[in-house]
Protein backbone atom coordinates (compact mmCIF):
# COMPACT_ATOMS: atom_id res chain seq x y z
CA UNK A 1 -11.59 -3.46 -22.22
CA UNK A 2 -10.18 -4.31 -18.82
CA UNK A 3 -9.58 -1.29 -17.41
CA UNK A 4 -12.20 1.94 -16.33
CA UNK A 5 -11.46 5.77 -15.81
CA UNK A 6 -9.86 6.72 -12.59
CA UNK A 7 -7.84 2.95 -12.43
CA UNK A 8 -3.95 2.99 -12.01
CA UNK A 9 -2.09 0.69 -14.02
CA UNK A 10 1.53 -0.11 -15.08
CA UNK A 11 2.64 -0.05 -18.94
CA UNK A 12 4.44 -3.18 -20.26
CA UNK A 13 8.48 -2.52 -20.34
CA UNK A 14 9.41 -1.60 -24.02
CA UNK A 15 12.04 -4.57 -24.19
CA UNK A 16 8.75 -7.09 -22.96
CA UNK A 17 6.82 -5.42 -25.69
CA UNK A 18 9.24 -5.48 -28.48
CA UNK A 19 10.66 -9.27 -27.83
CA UNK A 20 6.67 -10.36 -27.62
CA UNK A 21 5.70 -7.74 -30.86
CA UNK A 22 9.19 -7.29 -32.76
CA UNK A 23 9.82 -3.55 -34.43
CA UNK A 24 8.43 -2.38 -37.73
CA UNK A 25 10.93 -0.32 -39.81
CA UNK A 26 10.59 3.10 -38.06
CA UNK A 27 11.70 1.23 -34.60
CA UNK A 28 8.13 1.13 -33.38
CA UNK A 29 6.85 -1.91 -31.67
CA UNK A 30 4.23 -3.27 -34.45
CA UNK A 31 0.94 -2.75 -34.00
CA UNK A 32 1.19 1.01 -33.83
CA UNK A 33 2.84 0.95 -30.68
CA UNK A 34 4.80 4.54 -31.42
CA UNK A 35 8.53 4.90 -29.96
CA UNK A 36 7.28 8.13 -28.77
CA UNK A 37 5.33 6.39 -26.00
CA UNK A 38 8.85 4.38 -25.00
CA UNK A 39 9.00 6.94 -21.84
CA UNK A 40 5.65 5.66 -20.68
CA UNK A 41 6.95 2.18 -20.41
CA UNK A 42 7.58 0.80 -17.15
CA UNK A 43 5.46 3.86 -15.30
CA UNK A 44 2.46 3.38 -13.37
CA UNK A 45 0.03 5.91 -14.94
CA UNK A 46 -3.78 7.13 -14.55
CA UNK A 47 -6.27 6.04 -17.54
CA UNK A 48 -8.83 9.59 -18.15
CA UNK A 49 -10.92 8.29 -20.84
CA UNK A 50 -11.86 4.47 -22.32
CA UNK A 51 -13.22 3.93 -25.49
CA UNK A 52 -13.85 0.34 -27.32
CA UNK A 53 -10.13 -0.28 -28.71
CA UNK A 54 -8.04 2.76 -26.75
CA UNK A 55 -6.86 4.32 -23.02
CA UNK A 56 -5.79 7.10 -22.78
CA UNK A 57 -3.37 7.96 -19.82
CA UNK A 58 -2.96 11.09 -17.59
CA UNK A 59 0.97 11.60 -17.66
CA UNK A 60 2.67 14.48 -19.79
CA UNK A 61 0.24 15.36 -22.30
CA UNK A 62 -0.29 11.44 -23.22
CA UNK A 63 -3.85 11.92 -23.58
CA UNK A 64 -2.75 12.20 -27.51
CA UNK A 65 -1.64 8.13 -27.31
CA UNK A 66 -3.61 5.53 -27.69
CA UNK A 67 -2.36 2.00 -25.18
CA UNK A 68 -4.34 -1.19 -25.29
CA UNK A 69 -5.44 -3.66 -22.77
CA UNK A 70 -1.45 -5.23 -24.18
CA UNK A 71 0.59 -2.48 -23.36
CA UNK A 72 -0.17 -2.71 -19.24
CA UNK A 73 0.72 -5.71 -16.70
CA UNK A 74 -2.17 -5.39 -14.25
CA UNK A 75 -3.55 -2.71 -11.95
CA UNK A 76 -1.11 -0.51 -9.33
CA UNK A 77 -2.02 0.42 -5.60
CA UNK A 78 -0.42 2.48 -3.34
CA UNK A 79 0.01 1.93 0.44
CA UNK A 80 -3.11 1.96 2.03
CA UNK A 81 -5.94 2.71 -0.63
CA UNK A 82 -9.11 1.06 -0.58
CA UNK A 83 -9.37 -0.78 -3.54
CA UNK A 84 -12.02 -3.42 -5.24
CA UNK A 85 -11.85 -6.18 -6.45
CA UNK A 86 -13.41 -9.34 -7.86
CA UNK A 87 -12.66 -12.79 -8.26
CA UNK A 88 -16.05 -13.66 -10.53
CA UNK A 89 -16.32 -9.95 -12.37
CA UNK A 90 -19.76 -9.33 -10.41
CA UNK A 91 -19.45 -9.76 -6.58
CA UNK A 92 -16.97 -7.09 -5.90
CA UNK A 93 -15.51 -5.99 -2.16
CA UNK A 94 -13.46 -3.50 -0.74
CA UNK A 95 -10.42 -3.88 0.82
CA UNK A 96 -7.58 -1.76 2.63
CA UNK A 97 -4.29 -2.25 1.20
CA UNK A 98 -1.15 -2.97 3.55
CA UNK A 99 1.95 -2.73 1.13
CA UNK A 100 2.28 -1.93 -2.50
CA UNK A 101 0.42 -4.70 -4.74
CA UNK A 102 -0.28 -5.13 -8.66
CA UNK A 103 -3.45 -6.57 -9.84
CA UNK A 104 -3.36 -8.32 -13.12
């Protein structure tokens, strides 16, 4: 899994997901991904918990869906925040950010 608790991260737009996915008969994106969660798409959210397969997000009692490492396009920042990052997934350094930037 790419992502850990506490990181920001913006969901996939649902017309990305269903052109790359297609819809199943209900009018979900295939592979489980609900139209319920179609008002996440788009939003930067907050991941609360990781587990092998599944994030689950802070945003409107979401902790109840289940995203993948699919559903996102990279890591958000706001103006300002110290973030970390890595270019080799082991020598990591902190930086201050000066405008808005998305990881991914």
């Amino acid at each position: 899994m790419k992502y850990k608790v506490g990181d920001r991260a913006k969901i996939r737009q649902w017309e990305a997901m269903k052109r790359q996915f297609g819809l199943d008969n209900n009018g979900d994106i295939k592979n489980h991904f609900s139209i319920t969660m179609k008002r996440f798409y788009g939003k930067i959210v907050r991941i609360i918990a990781a587990s092998e397969d599944c994030y689950n997000i802070y945003e409107d009692n979401a902790p109840y869906y289940c995203f993948n490492d699919t559903m996102f396009e990279g890591y958000a920042f706001e103006y300002g925040e110290e973030a970390e990052f890595s270019d080799d997934k082991e020598d990591w350094c902190k930086r201050i950010l000066c405008w808005l930037y998305r990881w991914g």
